[in-house]
Protein backbone atom coordinates (compact mmCIF):
# COMPACT_ATOMS: atom_id res chain seq x y z
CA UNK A 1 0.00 0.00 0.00
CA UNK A 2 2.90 2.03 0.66
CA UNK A 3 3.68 2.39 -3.36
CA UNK A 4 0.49 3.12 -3.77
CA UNK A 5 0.13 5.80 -1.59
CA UNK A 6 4.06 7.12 -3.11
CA UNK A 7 2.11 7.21 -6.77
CA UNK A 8 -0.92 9.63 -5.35
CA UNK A 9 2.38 11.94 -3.88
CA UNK A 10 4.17 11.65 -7.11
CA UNK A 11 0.59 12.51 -9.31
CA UNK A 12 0.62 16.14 -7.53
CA UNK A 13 4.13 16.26 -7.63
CA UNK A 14 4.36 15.74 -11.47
CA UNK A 15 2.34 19.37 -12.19
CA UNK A 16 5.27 20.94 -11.16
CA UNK A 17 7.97 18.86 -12.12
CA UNK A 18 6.79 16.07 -14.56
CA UNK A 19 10.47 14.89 -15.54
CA UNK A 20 11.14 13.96 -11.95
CA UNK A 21 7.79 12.43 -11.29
CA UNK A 22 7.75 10.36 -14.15
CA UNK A 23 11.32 8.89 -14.11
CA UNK A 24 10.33 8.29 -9.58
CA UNK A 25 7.14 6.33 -11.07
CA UNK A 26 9.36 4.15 -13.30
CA UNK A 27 11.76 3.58 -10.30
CA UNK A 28 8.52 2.36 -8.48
CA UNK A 29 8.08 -0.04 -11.40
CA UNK A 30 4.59 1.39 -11.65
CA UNK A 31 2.70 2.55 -15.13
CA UNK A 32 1.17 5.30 -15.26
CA UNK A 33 -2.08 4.04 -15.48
CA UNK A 34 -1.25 2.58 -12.17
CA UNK A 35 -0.75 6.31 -10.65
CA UNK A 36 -3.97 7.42 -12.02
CA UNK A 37 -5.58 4.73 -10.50
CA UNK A 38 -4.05 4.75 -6.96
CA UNK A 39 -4.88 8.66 -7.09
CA UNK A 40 -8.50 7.73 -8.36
CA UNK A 41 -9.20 5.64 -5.18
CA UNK A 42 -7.12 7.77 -2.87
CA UNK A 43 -9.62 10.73 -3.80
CA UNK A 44 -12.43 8.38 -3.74
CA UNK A 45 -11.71 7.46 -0.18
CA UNK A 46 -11.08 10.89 0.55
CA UNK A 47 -13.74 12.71 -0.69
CA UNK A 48 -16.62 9.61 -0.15
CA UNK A 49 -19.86 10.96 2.21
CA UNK A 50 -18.97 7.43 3.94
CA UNK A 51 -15.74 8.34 4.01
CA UNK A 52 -12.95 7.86 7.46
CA UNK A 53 -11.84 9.91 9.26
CA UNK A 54 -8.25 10.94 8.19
CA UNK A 55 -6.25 9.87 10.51
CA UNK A 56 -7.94 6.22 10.28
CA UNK A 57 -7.64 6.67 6.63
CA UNK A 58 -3.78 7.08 6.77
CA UNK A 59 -3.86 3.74 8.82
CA UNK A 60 -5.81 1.78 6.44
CA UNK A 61 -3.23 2.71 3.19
CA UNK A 62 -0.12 3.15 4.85
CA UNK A 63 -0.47 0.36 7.60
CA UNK A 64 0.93 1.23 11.48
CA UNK A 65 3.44 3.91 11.66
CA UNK A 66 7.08 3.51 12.06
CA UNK A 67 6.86 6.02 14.90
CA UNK A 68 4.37 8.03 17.08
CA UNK A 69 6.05 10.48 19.25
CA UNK A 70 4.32 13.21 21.11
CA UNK A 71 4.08 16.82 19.84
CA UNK A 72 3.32 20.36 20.74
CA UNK A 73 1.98 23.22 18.58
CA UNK A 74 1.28 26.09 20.27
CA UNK A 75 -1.18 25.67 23.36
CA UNK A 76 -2.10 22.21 21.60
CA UNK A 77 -1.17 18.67 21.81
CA UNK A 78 -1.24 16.00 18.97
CA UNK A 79 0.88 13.02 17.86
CA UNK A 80 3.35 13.16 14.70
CA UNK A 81 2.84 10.06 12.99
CA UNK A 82 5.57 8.62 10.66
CA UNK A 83 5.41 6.18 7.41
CA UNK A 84 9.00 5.01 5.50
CA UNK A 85 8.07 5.44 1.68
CA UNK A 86 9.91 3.55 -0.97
CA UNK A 87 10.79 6.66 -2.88
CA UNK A 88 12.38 8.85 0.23
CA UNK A 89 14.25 6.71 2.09
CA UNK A 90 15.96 9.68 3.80
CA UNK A 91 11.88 11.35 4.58
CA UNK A 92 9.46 10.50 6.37
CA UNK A 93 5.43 10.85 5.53
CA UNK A 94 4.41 12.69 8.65
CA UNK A 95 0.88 13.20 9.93
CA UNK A 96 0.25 14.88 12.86
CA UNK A 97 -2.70 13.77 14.45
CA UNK A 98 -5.53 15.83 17.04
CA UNK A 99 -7.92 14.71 19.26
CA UNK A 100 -10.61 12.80 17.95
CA UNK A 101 -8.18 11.91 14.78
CA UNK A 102 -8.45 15.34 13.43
CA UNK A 103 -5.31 15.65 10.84
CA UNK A 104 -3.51 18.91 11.34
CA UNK A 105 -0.71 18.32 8.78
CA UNK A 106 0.85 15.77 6.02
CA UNK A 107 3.69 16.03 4.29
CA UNK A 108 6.91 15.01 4.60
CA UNK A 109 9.76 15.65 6.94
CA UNK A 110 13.71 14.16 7.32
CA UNK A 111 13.71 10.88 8.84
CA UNK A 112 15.70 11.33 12.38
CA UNK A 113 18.26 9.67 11.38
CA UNK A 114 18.92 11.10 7.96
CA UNK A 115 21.49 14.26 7.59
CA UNK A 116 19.73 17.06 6.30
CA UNK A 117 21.19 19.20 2.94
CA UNK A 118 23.14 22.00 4.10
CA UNK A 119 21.26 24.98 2.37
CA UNK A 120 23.35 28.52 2.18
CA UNK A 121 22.35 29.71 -0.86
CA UNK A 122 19.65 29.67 -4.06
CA UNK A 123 21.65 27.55 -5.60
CA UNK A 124 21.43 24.82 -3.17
CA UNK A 125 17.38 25.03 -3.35
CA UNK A 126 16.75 22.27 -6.33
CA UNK A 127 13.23 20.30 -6.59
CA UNK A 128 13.24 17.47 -4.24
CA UNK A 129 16.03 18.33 -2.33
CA UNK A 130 14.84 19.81 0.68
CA UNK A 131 11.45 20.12 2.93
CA UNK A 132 9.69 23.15 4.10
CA UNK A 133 11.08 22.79 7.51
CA UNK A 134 14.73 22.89 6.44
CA UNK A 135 13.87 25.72 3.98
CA UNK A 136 12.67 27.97 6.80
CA UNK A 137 15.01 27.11 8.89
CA UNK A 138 17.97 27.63 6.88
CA UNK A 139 16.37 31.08 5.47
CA UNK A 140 14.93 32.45 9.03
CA UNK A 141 12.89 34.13 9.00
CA UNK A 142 10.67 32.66 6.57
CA UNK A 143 6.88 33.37 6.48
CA UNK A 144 4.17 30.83 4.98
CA UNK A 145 2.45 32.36 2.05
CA UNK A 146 -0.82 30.96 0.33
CA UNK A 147 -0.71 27.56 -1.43
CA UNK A 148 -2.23 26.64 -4.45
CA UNK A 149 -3.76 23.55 -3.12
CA UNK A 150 -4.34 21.46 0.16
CA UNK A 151 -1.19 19.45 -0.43
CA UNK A 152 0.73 22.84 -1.39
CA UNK A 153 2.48 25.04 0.76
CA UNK A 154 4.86 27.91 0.02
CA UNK A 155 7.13 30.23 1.83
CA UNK A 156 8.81 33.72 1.66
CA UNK A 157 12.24 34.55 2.22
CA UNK A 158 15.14 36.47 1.16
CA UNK A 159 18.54 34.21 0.51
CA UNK A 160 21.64 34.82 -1.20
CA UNK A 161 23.04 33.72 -4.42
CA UNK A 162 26.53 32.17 -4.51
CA UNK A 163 28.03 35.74 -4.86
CA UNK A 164 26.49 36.44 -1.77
CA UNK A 165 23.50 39.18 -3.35
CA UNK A 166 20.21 38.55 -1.67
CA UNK A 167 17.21 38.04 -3.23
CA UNK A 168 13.58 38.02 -2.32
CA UNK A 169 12.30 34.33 -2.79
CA UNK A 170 9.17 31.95 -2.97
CA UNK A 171 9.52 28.95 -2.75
CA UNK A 172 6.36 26.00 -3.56
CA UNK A 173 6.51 22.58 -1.56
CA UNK A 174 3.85 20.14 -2.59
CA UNK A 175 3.66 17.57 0.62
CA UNK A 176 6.66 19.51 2.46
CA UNK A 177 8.92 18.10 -0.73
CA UNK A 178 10.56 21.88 -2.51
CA UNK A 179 9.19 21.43 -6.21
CA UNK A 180 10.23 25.33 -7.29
CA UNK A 181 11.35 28.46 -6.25
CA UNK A 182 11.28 32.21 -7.87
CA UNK A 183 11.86 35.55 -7.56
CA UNK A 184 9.15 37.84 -5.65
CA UNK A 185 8.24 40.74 -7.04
């Protein structure tokens, strides 16, 4: 279930960077038939009036998760759920999880044990290389801006190319993953 659920993160990946999504589904050893489909019934399960709740939904695709730790956010308290995917061996498909199964988040993070890239300039900010987290934090202070899309977030920041000149930056992340970044006006 675990490949399937990597084709329905690859199927929103591929609108922004179709090269990359399409040579990850070969890797998979899927068709791409087979990533409509899985996408089709992901959606289906999603968006049916019978549908789970999210939380319980993750659980029936992606099976128990590797870890559960306790988090904080704020005033609140949830669980961070994490799922190993085929595709990102060094990430982690991370859920964090309210009371009553209400899903906060999902996307994906560095797996604990995985070094993170070491981000100093624009340069080192290519698709795929790099969550949201290690975006902001390299680039601090970094400010959300609007998505395009539930699974899509985007940031704000200024960094510096390799000369050192700063530059005002977005940057789009579809499930935490960087797919682009560009100049803000």
């Amino acid at each position: 279930m675990a490949l399937d659920f990597s084709l329905v993160l690859l199927r929103r990946m591929a609108d922004h960077n179709p090269e990359l999504a399409e040579d990850a589904r070969r890797r998979l050893g899927a068709s791409a038939t087979e990533m409509r489909e899985a996408n089709k019934h992901w959606q289906a399960m999603a968006r049916s009036p019978r549908s789970r709740a999210a939380a319980t939904r993750y659980r029936a695709v992606l099976g128990e998760p590797e870890s559960v730790e306790p988090r904080r956010v704020g005033d609140l308290e949830c669980e961070a759920w994490r799922w190993a995917l085929p595709l990102w061996p060094d990430l982690r498909f991370e859920v964090l999880v309210g009371e009553g199964g209400a899903v906060w988040n999902e996307w994906l993070v560095r797996a604990p044990d995985a070094p993170a890239p070491e981000l100093r300039t624009l340069e080192d900010l290519t698709p795929w290389s790099c969550t949201l987290e290690e975006v902001a934090a390299a680039f601090a202070p970094a400010r959300p801006i609007q998505g395009t899309a539930p699974s899509r977030q985007a940031l704000a920041f200024t960094a510096p190319d390799r000369d050192g000149e700063p530059h005002a930056m977005a940057a789009e992340f579809t499930w935490g993953l960087l797919q682009r970044t560009a100049l803000r006006d």
